[in-house]
PDB file of N, CA and C in Angstrom:
ATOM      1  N   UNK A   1      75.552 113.677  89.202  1.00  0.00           N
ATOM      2  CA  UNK A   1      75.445 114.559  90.340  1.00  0.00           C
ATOM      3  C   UNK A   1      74.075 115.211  90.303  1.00  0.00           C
ATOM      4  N   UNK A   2      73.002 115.212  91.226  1.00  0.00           N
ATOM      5  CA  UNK A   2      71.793 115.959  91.470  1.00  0.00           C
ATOM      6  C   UNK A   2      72.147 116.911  92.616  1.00  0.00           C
ATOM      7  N   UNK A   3      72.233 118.324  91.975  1.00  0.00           N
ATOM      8  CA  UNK A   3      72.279 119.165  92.819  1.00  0.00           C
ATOM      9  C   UNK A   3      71.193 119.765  93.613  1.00  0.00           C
ATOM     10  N   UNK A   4      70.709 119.703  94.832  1.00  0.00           N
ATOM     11  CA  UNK A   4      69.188 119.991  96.012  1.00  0.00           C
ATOM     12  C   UNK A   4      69.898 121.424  96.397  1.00  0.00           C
ATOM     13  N   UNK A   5      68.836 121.920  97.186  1.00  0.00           N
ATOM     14  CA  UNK A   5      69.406 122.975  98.057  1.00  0.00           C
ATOM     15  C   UNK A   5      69.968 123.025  98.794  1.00  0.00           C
ATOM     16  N   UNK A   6      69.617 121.618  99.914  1.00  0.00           N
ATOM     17  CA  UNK A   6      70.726 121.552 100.916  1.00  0.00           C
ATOM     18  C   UNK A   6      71.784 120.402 100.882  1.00  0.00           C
ATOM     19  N   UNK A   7      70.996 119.876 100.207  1.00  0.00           N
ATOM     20  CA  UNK A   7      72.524 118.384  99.279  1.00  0.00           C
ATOM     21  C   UNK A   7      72.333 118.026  98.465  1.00  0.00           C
ATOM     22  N   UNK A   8      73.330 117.618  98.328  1.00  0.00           N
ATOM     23  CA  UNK A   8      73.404 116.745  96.494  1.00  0.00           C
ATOM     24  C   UNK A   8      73.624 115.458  96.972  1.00  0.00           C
ATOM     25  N   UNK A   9      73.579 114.909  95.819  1.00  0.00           N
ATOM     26  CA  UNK A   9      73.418 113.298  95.268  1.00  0.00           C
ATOM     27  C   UNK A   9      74.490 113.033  94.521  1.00  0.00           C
ATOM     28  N   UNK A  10      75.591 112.182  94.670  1.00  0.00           N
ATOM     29  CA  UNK A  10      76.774 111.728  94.750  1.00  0.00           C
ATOM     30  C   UNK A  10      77.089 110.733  93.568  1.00  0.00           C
ATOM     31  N   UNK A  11      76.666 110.149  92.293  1.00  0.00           N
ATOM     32  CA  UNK A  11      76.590 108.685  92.156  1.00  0.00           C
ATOM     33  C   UNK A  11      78.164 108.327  91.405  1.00  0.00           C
ATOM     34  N   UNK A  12      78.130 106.845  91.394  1.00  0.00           N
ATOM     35  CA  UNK A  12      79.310 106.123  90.553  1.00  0.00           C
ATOM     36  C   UNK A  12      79.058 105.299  89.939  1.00  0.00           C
ATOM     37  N   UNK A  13      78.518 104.759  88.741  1.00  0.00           N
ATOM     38  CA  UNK A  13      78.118 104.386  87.649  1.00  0.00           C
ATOM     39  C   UNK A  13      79.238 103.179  87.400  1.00  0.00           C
ATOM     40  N   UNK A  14      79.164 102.012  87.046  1.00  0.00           N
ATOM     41  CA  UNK A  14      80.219 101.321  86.587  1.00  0.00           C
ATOM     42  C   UNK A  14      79.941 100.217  86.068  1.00  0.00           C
ATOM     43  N   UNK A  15      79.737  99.946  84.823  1.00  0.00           N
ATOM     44  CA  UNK A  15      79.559  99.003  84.662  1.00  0.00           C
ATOM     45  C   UNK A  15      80.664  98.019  83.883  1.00  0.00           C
ATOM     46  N   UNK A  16      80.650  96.569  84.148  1.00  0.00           N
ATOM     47  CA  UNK A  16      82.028  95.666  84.020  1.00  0.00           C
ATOM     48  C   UNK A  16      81.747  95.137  83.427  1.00  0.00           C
ATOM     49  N   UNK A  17      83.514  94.839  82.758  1.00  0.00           N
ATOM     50  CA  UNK A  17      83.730  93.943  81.375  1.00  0.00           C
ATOM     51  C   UNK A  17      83.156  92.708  81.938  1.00  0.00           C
ATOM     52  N   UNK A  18      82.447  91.662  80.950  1.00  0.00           N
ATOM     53  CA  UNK A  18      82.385  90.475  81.743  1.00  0.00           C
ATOM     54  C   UNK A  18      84.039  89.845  82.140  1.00  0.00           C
ATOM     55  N   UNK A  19      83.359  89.004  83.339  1.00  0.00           N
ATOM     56  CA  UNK A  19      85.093  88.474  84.063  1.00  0.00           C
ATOM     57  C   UNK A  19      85.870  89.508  84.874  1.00  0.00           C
ATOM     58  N   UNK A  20      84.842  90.387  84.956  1.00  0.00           N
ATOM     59  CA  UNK A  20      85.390  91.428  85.893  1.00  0.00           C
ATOM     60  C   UNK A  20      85.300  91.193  87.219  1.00  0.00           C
ATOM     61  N   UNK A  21      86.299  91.753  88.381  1.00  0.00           N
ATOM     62  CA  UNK A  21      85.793  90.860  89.857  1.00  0.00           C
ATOM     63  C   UNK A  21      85.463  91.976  90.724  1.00  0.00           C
ATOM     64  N   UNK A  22      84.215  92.247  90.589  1.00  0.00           N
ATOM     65  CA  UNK A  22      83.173  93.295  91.530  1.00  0.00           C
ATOM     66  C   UNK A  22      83.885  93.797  92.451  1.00  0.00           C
ATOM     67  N   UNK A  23      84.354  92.917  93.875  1.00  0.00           N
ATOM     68  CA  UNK A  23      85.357  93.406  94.826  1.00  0.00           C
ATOM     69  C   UNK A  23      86.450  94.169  94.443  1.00  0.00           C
ATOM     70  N   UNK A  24      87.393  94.038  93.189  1.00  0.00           N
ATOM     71  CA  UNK A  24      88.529  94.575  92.618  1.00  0.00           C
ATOM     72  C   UNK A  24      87.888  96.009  92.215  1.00  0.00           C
ATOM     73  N   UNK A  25      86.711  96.073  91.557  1.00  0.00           N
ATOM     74  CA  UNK A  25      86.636  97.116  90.992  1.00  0.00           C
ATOM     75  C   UNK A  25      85.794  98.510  92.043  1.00  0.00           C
ATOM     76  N   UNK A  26      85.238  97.706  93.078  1.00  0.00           N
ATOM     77  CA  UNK A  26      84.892  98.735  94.124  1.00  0.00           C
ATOM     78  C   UNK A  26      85.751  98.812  95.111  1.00  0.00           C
ATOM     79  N   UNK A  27      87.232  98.013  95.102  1.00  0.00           N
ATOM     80  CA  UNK A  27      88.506  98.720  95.672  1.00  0.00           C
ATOM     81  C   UNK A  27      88.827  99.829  94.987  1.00  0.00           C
ATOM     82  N   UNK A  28      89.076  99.783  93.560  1.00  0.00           N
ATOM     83  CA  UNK A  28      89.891 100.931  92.920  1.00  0.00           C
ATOM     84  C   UNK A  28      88.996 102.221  92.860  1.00  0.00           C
ATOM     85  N   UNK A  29      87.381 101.844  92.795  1.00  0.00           N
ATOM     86  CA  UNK A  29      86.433 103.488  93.697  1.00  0.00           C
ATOM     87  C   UNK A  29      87.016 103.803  94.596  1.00  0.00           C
ATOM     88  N   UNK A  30      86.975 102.967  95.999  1.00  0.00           N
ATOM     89  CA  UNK A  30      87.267 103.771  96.539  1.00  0.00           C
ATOM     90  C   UNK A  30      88.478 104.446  97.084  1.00  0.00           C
ATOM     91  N   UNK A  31      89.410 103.760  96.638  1.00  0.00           N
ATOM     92  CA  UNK A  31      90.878 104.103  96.377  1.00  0.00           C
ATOM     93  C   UNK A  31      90.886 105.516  95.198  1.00  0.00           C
ATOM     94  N   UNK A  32      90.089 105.421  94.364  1.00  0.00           N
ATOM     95  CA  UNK A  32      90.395 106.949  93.825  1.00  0.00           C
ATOM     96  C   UNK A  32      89.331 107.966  94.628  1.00  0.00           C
ATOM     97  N   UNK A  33      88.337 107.602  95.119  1.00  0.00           N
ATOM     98  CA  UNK A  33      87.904 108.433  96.348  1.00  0.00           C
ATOM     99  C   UNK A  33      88.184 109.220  96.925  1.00  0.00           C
ATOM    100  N   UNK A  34      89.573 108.465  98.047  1.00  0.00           N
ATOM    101  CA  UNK A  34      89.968 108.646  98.687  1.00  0.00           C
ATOM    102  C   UNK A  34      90.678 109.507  98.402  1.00  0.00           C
ATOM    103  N   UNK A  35      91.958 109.042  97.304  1.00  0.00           N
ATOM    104  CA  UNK A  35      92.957 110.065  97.060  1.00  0.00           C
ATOM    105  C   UNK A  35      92.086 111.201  96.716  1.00  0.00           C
ATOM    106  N   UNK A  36      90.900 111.302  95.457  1.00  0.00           N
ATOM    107  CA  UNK A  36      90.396 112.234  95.230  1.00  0.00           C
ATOM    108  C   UNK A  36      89.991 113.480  96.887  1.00  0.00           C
ATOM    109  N   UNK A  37      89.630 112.757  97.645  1.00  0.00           N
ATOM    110  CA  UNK A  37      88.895 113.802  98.959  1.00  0.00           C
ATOM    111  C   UNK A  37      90.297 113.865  99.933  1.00  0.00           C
ATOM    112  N   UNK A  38      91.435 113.235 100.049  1.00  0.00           N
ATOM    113  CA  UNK A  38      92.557 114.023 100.419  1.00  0.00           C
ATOM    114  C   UNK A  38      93.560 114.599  99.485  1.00  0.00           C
ATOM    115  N   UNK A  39      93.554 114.492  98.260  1.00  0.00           N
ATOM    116  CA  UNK A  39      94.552 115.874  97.514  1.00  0.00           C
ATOM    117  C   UNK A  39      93.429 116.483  96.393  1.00  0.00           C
ATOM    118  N   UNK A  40      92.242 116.121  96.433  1.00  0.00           N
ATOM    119  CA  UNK A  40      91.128 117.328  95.555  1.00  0.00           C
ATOM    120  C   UNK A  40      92.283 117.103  94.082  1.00  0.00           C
ATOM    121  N   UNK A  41      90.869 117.494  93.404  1.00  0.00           N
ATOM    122  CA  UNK A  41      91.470 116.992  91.619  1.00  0.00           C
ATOM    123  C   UNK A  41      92.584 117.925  91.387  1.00  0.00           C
ATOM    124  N   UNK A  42      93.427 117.169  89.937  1.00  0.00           N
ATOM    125  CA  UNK A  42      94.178 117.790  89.247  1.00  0.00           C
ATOM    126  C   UNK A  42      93.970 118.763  88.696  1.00  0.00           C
ATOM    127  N   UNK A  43      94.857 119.286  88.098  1.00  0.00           N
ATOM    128  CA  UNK A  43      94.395 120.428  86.633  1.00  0.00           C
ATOM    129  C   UNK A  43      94.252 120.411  85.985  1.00  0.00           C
ATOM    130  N   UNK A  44      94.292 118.742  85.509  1.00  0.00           N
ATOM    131  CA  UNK A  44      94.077 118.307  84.038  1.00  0.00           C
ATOM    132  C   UNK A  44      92.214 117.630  84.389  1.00  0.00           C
ATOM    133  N   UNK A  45      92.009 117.157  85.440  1.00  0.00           N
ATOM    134  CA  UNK A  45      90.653 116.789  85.736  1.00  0.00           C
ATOM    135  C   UNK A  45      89.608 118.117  85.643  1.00  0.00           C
ATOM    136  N   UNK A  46      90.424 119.169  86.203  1.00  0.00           N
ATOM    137  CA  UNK A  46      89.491 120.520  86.362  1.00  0.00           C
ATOM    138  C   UNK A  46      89.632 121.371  85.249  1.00  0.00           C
ATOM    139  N   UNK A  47      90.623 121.050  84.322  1.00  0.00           N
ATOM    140  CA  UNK A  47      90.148 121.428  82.655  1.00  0.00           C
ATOM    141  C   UNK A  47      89.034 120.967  82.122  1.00  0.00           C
ATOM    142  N   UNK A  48      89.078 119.662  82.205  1.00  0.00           N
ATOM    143  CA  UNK A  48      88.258 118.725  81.685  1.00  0.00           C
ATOM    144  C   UNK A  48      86.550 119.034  81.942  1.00  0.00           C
ATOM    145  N   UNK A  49      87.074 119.203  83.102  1.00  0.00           N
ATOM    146  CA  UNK A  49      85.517 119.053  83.609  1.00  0.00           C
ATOM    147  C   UNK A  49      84.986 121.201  83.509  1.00  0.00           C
ATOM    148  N   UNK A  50      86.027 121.522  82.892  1.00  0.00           N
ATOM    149  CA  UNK A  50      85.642 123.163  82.676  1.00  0.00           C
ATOM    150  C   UNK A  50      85.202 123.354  80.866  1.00  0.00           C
ATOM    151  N   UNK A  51      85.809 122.519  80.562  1.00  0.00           N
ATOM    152  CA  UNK A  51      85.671 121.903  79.049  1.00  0.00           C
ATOM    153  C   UNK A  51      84.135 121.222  78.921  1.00  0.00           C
ATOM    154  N   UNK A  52      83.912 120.693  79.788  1.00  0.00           N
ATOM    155  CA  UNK A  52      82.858 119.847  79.621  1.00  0.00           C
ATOM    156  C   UNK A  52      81.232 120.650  79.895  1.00  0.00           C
ATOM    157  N   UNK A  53      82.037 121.544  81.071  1.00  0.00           N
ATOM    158  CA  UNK A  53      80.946 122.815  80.971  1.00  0.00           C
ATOM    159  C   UNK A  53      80.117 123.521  80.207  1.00  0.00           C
ATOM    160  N   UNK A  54      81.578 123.666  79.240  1.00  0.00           N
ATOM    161  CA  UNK A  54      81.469 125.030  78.397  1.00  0.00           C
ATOM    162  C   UNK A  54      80.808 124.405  76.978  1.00  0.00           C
ATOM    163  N   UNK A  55      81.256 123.117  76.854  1.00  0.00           N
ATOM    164  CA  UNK A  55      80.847 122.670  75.531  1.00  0.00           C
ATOM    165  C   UNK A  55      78.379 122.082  75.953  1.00  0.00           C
ATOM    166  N   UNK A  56      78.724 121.276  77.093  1.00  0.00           N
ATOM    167  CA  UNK A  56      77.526 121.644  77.666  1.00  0.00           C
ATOM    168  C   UNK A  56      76.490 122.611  77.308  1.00  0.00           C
ATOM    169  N   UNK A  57      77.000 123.513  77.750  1.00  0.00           N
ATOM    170  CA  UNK A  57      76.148 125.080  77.723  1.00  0.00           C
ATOM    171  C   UNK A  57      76.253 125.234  76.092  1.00  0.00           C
ATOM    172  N   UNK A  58      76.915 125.346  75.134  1.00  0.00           N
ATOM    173  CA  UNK A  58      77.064 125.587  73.863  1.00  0.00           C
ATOM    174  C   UNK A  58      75.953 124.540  73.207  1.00  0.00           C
ATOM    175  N   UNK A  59      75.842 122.991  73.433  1.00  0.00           N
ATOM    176  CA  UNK A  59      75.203 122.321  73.010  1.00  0.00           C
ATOM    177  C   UNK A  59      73.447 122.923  73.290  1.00  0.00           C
ATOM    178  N   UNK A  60      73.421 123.308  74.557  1.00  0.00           N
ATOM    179  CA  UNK A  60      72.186 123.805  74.879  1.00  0.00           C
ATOM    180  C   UNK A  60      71.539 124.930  74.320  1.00  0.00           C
ATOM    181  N   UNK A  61      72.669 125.841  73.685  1.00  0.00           N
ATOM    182  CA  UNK A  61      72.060 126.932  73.083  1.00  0.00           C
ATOM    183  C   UNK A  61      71.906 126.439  71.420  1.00  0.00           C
ATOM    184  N   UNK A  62      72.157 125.854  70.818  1.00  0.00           N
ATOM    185  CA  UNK A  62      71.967 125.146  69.525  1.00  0.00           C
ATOM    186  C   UNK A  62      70.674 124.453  69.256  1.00  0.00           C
ATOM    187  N   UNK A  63      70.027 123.535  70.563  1.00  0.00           N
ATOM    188  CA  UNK A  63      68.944 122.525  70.250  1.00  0.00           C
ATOM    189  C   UNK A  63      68.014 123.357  70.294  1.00  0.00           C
ATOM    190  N   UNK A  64      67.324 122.381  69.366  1.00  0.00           N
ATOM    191  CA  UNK A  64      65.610 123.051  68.670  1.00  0.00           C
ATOM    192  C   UNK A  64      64.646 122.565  69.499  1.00  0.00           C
ATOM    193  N   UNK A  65      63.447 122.465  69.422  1.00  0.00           N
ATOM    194  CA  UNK A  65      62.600 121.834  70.199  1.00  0.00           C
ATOM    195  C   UNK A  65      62.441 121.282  71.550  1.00  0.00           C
ATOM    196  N   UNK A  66      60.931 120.874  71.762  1.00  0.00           N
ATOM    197  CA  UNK A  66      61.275 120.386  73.307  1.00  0.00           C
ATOM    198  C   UNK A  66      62.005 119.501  74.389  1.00  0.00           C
ATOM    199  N   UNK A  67      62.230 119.656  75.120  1.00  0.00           N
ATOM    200  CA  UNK A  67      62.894 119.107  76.458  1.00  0.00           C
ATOM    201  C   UNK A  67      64.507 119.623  75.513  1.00  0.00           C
ATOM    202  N   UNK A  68      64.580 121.030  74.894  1.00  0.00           N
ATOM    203  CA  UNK A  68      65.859 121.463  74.549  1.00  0.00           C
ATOM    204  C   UNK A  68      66.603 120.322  74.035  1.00  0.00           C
ATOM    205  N   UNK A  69      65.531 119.756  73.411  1.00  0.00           N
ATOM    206  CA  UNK A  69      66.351 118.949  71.921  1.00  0.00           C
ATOM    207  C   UNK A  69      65.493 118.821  70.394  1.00  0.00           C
ATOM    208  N   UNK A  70      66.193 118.039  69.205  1.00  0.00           N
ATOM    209  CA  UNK A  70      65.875 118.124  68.418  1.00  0.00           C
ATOM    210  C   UNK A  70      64.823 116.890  68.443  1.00  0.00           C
ATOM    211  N   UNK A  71      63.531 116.614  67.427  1.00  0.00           N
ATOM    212  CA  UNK A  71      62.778 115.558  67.727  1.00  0.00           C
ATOM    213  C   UNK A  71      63.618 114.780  67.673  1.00  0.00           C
ATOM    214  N   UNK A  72      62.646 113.647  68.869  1.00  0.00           N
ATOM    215  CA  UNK A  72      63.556 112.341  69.208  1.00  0.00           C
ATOM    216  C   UNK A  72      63.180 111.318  67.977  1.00  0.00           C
ATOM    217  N   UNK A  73      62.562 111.600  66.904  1.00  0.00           N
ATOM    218  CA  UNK A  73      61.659 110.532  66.209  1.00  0.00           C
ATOM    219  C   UNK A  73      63.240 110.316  65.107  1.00  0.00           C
ATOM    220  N   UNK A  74      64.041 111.739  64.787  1.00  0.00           N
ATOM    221  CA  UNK A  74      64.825 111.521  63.654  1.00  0.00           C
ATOM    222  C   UNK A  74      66.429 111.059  64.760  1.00  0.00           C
ATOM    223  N   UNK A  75      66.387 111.525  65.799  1.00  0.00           N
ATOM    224  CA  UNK A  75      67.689 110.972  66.404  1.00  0.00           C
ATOM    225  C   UNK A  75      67.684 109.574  67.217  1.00  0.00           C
ATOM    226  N   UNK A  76      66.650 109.335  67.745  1.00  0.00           N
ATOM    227  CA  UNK A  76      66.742 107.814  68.355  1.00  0.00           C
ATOM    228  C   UNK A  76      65.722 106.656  67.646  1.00  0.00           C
ATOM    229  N   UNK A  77      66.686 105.935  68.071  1.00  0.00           N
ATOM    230  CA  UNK A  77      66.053 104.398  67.632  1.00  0.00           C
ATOM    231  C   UNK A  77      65.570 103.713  68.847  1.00  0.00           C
ATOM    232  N   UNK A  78      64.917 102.271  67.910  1.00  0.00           N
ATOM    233  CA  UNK A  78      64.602 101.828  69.109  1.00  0.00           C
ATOM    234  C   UNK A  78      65.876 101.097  70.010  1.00  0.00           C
ATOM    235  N   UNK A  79      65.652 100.935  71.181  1.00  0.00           N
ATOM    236  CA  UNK A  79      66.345 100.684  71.829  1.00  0.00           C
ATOM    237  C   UNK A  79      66.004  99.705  72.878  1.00  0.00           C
ATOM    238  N   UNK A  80      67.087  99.833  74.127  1.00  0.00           N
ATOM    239  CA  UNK A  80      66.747  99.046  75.166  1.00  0.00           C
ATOM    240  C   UNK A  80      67.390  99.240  76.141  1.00  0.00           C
ATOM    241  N   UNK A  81      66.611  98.775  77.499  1.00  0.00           N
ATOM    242  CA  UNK A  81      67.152  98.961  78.777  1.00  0.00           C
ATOM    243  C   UNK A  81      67.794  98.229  79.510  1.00  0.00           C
ATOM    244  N   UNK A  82      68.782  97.742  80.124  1.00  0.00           N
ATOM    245  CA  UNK A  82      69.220  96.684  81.171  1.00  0.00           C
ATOM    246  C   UNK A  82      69.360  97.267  82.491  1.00  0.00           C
ATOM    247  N   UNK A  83      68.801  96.684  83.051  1.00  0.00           N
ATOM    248  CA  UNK A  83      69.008  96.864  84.820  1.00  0.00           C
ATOM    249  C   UNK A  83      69.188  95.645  85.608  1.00  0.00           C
ATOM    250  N   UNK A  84      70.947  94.988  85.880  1.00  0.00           N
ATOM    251  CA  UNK A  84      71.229  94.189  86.438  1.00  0.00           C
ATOM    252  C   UNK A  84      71.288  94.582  87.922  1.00  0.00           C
ATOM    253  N   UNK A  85      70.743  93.419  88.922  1.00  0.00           N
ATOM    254  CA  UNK A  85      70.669  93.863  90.394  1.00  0.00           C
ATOM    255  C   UNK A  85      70.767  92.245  90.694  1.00  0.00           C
ATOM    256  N   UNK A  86      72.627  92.636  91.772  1.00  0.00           N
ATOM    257  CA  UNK A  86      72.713  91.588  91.963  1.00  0.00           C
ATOM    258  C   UNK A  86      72.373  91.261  93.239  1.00  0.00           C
ATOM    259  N   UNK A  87      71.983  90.121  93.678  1.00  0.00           N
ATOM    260  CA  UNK A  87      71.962  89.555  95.037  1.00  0.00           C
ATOM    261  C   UNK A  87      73.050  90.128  96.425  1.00  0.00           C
ATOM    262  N   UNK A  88      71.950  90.201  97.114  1.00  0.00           N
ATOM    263  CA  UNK A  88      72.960  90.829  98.262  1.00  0.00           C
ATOM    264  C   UNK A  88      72.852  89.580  99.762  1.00  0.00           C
ATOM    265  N   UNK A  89      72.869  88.583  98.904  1.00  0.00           N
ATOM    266  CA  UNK A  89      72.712  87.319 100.527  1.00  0.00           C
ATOM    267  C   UNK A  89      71.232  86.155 100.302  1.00  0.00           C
ATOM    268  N   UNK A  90      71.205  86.059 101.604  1.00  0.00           N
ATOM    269  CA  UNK A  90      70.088  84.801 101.586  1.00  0.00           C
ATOM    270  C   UNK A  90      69.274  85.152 102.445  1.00  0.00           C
ATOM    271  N   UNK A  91      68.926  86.529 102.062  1.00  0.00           N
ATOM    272  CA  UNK A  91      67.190  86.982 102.999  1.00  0.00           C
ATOM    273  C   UNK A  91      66.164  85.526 103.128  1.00  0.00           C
ATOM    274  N   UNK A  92      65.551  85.676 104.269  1.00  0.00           N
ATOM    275  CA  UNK A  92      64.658  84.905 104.613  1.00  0.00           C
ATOM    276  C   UNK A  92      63.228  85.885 104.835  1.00  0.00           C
ATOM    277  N   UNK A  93      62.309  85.841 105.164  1.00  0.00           N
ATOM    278  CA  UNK A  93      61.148  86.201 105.886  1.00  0.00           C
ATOM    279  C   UNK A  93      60.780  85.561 106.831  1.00  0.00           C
ATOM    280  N   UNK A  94      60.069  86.380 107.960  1.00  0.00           N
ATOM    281  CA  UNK A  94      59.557  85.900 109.486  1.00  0.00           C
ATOM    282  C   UNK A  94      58.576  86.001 109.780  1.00  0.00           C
ATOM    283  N   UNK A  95      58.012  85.225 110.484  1.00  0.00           N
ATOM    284  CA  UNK A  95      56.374  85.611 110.474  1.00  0.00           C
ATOM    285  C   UNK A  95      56.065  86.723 110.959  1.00  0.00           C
ATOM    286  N   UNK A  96      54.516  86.930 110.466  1.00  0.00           N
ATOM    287  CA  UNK A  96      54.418  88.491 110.813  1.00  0.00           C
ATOM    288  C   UNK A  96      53.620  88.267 112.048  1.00  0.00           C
ATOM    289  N   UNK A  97      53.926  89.126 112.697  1.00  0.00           N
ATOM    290  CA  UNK A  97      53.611  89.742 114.230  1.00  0.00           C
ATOM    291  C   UNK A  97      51.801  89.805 114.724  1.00  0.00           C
ATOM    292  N   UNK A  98      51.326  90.510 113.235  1.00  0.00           N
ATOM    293  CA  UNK A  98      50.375  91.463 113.701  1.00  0.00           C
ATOM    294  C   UNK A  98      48.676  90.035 112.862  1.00  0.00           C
ATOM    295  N   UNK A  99      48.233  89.981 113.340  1.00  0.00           N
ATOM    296  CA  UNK A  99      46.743  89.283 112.421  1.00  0.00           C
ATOM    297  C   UNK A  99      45.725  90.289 111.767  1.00  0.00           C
ATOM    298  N   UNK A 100      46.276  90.427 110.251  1.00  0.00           N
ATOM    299  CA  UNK A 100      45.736  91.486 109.467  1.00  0.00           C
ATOM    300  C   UNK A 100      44.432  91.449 108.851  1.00  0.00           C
ATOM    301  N   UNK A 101      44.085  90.203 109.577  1.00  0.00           N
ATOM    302  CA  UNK A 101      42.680  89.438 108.947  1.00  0.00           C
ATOM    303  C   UNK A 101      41.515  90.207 109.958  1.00  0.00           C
ATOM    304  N   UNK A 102      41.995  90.721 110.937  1.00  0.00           N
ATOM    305  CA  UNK A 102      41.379  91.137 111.748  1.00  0.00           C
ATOM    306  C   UNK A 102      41.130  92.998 111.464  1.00  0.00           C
ATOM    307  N   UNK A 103      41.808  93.538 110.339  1.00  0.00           N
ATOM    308  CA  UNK A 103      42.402  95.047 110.056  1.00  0.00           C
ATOM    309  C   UNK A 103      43.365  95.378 110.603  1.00  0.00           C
ATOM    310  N   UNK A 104      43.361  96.732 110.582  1.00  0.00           N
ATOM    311  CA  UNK A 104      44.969  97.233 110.870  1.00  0.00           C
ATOM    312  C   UNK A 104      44.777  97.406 112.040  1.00  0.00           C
ATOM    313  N   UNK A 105      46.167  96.798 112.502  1.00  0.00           N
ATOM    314  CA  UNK A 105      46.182  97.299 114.549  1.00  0.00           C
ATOM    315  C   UNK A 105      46.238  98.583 114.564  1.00  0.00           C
ATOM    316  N   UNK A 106      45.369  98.712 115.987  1.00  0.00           N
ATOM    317  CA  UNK A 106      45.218 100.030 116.677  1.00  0.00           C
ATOM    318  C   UNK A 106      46.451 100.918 116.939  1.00  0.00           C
ATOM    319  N   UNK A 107      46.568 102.107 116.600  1.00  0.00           N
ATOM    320  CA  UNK A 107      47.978 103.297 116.635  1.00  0.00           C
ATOM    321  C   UNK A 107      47.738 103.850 117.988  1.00  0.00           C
ATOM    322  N   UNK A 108      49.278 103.152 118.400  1.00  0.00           N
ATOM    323  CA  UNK A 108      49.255 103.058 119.997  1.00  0.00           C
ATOM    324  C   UNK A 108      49.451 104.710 120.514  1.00  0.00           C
ATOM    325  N   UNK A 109      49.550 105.501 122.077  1.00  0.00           N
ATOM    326  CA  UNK A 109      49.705 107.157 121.974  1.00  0.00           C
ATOM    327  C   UNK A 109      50.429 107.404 121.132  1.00  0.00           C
ATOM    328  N   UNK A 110      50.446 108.740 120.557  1.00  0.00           N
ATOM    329  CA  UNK A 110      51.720 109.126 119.761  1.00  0.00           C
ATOM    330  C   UNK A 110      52.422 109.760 121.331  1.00  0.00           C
ATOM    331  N   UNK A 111      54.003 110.401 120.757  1.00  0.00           N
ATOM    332  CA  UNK A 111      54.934 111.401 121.779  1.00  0.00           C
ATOM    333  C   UNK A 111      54.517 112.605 121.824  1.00  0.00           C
ATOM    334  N   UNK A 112      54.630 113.368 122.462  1.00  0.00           N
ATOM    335  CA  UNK A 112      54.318 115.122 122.297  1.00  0.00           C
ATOM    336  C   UNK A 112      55.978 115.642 121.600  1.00  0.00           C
ATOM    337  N   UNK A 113      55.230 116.392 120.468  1.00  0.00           N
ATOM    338  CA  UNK A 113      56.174 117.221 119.962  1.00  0.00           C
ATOM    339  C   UNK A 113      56.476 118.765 120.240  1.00  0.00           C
ATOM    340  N   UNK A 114      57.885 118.773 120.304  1.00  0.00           N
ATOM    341  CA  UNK A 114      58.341 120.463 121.109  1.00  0.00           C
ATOM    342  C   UNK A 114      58.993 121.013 119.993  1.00  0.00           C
ATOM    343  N   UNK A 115      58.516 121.900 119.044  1.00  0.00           N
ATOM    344  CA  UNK A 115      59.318 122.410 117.490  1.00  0.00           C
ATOM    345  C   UNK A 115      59.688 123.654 118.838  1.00  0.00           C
ATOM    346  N   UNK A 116      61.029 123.940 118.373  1.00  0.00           N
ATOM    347  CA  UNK A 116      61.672 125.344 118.161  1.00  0.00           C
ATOM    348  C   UNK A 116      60.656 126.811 118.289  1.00  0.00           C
ATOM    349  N   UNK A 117      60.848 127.718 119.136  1.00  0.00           N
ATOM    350  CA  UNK A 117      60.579 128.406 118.187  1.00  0.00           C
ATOM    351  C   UNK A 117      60.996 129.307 117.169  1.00  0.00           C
ATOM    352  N   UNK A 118      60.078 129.736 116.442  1.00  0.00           N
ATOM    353  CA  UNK A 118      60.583 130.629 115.038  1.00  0.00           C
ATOM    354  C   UNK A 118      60.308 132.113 115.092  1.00  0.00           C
TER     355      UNK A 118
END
């Protein structure tokens, strides 16, 4: 969750056993979604996540050093990243419109803008 001033950022993270079937598993999102945004969590979810708070904040007042942790040299190893991105179809490309050999086409009128006033 990234909390903004005027919105936040939502995400769902999931990653599958192999042999898992993608469609099956972004039914059961949004099937707990759903139920989640018409009967709002349990009391055992909103312990949890009051638990998770509190231990949070406790961890934060303990760490030493910067970015409010201990050096990373004695707690992490090396490691590694995966970022699978699967195909979404059979994009093509079309020719382009404009002859760029020539520079950038000319920026046709702009609209007139009417702000509010303040």
């Amino acid at each position: 969750m990234e909390n903004h001033e005027l919105a936040s950022i939502f995400t769902v993270d999931v990653k599958l056993k192999e042999g898992s079937d993608l469609e099956e598993v972004n039914s059961i999102i949004d099937s707990e979604m759903a139920r989640f945004l018409e009967k709002g969590p349990s009391q055992d979810e909103l312990d949890r996540v009051i638990t998770q708070a509190n231990a949070t904040l406790i961890r934060g007042l303990v760490k030493i050093g910067g970015f409010s942790g201990k050096a990373a040299a004695s707690w992490l190893g090396p490691g590694r990243y995966q970022l699978d991105v699967l195909p979404y179809g059979d994009y093509k490309t079309t020719a382009a419109q404009v002859d760029r050999s020539k520079g950038l086409p000319a920026v046709g009128a702009l609209p007139d803008l009417a702000f509010p006033e303040i």
